[in-house]
C-alpha atoms as a PDB file:
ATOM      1  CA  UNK A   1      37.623   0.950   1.281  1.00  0.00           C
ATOM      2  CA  UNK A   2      34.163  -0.738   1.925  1.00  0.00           C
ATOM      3  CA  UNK A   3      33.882  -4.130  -0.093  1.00  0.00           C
ATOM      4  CA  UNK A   4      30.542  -5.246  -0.840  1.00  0.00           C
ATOM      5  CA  UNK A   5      29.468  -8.727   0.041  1.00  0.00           C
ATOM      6  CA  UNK A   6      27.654  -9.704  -2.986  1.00  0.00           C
ATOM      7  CA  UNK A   7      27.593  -7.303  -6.161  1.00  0.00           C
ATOM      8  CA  UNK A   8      26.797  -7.724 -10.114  1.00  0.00           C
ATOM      9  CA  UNK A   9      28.390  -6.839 -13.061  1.00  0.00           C
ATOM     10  CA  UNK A  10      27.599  -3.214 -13.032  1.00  0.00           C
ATOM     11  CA  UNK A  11      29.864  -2.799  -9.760  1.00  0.00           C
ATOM     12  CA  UNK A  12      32.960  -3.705 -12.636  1.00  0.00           C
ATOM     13  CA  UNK A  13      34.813  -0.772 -13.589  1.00  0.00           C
ATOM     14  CA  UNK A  14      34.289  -1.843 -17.356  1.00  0.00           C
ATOM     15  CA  UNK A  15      30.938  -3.745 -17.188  1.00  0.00           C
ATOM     16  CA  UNK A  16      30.343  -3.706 -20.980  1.00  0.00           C
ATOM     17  CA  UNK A  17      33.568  -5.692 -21.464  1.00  0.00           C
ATOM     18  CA  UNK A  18      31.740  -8.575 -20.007  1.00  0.00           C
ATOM     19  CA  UNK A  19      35.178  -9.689 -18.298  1.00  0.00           C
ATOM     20  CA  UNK A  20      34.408 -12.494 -16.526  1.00  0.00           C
ATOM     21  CA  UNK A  21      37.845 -14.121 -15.611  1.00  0.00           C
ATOM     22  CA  UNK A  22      38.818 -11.162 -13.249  1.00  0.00           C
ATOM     23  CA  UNK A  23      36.414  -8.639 -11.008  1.00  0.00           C
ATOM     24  CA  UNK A  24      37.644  -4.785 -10.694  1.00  0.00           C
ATOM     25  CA  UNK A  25      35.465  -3.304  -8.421  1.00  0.00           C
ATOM     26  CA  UNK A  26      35.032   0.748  -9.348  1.00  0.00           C
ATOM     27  CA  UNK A  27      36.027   3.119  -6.761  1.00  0.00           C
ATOM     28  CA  UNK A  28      32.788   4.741  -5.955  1.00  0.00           C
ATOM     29  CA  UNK A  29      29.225   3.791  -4.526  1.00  0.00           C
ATOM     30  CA  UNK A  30      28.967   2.074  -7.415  1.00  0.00           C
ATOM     31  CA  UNK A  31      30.590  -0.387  -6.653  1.00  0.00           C
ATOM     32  CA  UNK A  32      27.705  -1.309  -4.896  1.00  0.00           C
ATOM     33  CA  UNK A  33      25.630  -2.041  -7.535  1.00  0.00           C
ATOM     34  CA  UNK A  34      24.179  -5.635  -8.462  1.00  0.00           C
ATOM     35  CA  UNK A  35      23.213  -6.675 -12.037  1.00  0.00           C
ATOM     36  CA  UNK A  36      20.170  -6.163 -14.341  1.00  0.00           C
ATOM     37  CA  UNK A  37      16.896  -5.947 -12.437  1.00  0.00           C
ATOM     38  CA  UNK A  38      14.562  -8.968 -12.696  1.00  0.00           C
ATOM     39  CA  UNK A  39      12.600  -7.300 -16.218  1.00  0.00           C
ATOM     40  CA  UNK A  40       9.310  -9.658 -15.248  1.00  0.00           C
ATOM     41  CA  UNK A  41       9.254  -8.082 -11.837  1.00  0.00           C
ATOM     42  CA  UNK A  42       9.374  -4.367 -12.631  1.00  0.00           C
ATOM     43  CA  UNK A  43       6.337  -5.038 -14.944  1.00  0.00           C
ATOM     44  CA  UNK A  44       4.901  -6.707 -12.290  1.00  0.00           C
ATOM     45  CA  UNK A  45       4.799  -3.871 -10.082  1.00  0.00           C
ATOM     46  CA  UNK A  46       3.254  -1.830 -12.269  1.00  0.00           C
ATOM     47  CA  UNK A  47       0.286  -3.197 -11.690  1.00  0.00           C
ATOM     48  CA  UNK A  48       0.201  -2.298  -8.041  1.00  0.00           C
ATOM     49  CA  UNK A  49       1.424   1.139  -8.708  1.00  0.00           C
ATOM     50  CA  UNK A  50      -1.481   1.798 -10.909  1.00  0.00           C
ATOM     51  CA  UNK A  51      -3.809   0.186  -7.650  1.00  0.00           C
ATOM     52  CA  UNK A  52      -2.287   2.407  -5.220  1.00  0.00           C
ATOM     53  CA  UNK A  53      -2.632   5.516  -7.501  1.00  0.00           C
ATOM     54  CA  UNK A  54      -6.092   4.695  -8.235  1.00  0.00           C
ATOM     55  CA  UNK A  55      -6.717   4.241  -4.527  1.00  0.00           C
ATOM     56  CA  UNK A  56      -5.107   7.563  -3.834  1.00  0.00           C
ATOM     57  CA  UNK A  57      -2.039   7.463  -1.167  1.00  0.00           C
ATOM     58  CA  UNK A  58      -3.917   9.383   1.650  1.00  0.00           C
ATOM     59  CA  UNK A  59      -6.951   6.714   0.813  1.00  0.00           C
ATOM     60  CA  UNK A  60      -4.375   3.804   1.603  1.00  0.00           C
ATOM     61  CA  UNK A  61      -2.789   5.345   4.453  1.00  0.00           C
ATOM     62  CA  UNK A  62      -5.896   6.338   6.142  1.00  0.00           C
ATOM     63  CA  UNK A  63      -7.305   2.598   5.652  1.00  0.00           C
ATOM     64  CA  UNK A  64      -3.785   1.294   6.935  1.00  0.00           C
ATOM     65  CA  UNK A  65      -3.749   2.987   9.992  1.00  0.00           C
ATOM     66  CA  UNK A  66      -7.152   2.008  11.025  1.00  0.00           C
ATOM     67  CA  UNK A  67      -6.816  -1.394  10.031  1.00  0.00           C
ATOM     68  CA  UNK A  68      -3.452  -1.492  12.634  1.00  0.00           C
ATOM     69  CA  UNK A  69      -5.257   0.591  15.092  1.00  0.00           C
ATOM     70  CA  UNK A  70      -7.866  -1.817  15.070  1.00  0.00           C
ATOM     71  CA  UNK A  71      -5.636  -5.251  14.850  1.00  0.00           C
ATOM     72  CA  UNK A  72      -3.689  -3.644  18.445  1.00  0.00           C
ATOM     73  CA  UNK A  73      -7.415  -3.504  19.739  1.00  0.00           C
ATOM     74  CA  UNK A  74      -8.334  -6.602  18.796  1.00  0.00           C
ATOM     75  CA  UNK A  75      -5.104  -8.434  19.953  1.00  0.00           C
ATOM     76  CA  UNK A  76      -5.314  -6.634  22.716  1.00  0.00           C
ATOM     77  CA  UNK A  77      -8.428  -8.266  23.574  1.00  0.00           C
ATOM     78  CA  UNK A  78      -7.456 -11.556  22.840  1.00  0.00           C
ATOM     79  CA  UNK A  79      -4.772 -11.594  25.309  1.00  0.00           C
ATOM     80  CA  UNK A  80      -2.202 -10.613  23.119  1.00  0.00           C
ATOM     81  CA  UNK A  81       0.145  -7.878  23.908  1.00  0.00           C
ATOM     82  CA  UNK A  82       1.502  -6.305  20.867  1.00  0.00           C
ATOM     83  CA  UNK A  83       5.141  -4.554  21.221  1.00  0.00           C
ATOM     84  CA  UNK A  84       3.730  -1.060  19.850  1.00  0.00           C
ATOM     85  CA  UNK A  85       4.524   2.731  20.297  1.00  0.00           C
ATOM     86  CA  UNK A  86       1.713   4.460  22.765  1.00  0.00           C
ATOM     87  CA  UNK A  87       0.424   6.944  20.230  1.00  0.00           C
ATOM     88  CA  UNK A  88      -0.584   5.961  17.606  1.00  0.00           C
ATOM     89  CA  UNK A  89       0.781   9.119  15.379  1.00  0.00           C
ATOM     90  CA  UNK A  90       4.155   6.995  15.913  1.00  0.00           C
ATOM     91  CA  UNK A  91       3.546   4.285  14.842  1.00  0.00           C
ATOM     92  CA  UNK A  92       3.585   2.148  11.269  1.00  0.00           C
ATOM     93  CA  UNK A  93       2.038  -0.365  10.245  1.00  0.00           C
ATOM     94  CA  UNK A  94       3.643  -3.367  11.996  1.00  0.00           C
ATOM     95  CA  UNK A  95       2.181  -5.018  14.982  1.00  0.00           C
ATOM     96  CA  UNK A  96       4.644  -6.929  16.534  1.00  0.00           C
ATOM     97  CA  UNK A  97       3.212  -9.372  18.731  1.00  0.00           C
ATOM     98  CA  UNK A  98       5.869 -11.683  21.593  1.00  0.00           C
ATOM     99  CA  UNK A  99       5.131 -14.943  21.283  1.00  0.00           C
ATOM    100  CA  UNK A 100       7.561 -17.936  22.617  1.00  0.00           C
ATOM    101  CA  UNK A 101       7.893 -19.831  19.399  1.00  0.00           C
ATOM    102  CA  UNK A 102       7.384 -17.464  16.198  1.00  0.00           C
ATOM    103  CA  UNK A 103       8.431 -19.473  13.537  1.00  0.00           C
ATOM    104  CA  UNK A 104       6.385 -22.401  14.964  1.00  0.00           C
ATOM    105  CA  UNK A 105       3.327 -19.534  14.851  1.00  0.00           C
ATOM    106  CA  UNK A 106       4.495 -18.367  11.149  1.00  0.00           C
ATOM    107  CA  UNK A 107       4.464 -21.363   9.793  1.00  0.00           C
ATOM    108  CA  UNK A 108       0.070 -22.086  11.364  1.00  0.00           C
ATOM    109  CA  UNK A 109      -0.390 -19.016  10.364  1.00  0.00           C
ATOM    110  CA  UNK A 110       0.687 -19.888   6.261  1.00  0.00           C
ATOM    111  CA  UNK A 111      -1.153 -23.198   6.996  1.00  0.00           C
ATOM    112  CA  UNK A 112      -4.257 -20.903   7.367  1.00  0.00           C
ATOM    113  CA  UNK A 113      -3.445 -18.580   4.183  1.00  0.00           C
ATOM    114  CA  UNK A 114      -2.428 -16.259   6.130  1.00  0.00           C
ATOM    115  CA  UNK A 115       1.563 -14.279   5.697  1.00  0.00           C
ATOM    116  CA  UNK A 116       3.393 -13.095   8.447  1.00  0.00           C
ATOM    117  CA  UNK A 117       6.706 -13.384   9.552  1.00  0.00           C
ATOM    118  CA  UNK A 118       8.878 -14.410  12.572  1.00  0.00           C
ATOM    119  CA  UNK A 119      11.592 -12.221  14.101  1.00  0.00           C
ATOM    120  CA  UNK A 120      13.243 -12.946  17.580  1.00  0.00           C
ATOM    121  CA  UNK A 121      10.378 -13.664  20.255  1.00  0.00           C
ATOM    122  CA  UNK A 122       8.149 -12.169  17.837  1.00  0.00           C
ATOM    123  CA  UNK A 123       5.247 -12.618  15.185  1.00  0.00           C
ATOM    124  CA  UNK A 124       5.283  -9.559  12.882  1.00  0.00           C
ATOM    125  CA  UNK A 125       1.419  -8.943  11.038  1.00  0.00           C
ATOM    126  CA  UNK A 126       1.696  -6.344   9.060  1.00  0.00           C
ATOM    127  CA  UNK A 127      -1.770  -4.906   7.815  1.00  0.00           C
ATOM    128  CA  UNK A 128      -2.348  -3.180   4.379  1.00  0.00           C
ATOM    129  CA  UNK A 129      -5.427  -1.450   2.703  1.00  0.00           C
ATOM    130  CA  UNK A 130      -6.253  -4.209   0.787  1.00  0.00           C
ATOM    131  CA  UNK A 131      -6.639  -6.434   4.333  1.00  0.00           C
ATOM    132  CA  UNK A 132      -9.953  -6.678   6.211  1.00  0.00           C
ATOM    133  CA  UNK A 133     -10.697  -6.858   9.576  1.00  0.00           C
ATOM    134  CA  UNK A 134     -11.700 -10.273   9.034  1.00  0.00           C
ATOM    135  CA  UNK A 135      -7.732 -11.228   8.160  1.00  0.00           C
ATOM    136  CA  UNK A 136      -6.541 -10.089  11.249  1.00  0.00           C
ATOM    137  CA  UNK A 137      -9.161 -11.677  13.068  1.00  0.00           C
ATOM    138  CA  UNK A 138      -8.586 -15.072  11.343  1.00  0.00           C
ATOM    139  CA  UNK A 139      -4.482 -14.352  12.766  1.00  0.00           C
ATOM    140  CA  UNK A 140      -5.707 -12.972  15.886  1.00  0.00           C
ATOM    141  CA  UNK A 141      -7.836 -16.713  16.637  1.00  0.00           C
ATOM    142  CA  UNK A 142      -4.239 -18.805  15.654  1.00  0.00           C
ATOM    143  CA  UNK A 143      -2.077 -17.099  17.810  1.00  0.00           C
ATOM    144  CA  UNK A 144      -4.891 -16.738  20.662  1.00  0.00           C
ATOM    145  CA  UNK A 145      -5.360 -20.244  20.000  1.00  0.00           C
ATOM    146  CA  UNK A 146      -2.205 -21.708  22.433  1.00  0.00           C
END
């Protein structure tokens, strides 16, 4: 059976007992489970769920997908030579762009305000509705900037 690498106390087979000395895992998926969910964060949330329903899903998703198809143009431009699918029908909203140092690239980019993140040989941007063309331009003129 599959043991889980880090689990909470409603992965115990008798979680209301509030045994803490010893840690019977149940049998099922559920043994899976962590603990309570941070309270503060689920309210938090709410907040952009109430955005994104305003906005209307289609809205966001047709904003998202031009705001990527215009950050691959524009990095494009700049020299840059994001790791994207061809059409853009497949593709999501993550521009991966190869770089030799990411986390050295991350890290300018936060300097500037600016959040991305670093995965092997690669800077990940990741445009959203509520970016403007002027965000990824601002990331575009870091990373162009080696």
């Amino acid at each position: 059976m599959l043991e889980p690498a880090a689990t909470g106390w409603f992965a115990h087979t008798r979680p209301f007992d509030f045994a803490t000395a010893t840690l019977s895992l149940r049998e099922d998926g559920r043994r899976f489970e962590t603990g309570t969910p941070s309270v503060g964060a689920v309210y938090a949330q709410l907040a952009g769920l109430e955005l994104l329903r305003q906005a209307g899903l289609p809205a966001v998703q047709r904003e998202t997908r031009r705001l990527t198809a215009e950050l691959i143009e524009d990095a494009c431009a700049a020299g840059l030579s994001p790791r994207v699918a061809p059409n853009p029908a497949e593709r999501s909203a993550i521009v991966p762009i190869p770089r030799a140092d990411p986390h050295t690239d991350v890290d300018r980019l936060a300097r500037a305000g600016i959040i991305a993140d670093a995965r092997p040989g690669l800077v990940r941007l990741s445009p959203y509705f509520y970016n403007t063309p002027a965000d990824h331009r601002a990331a575009l003129e870091i990373l162009a900037d080696v």
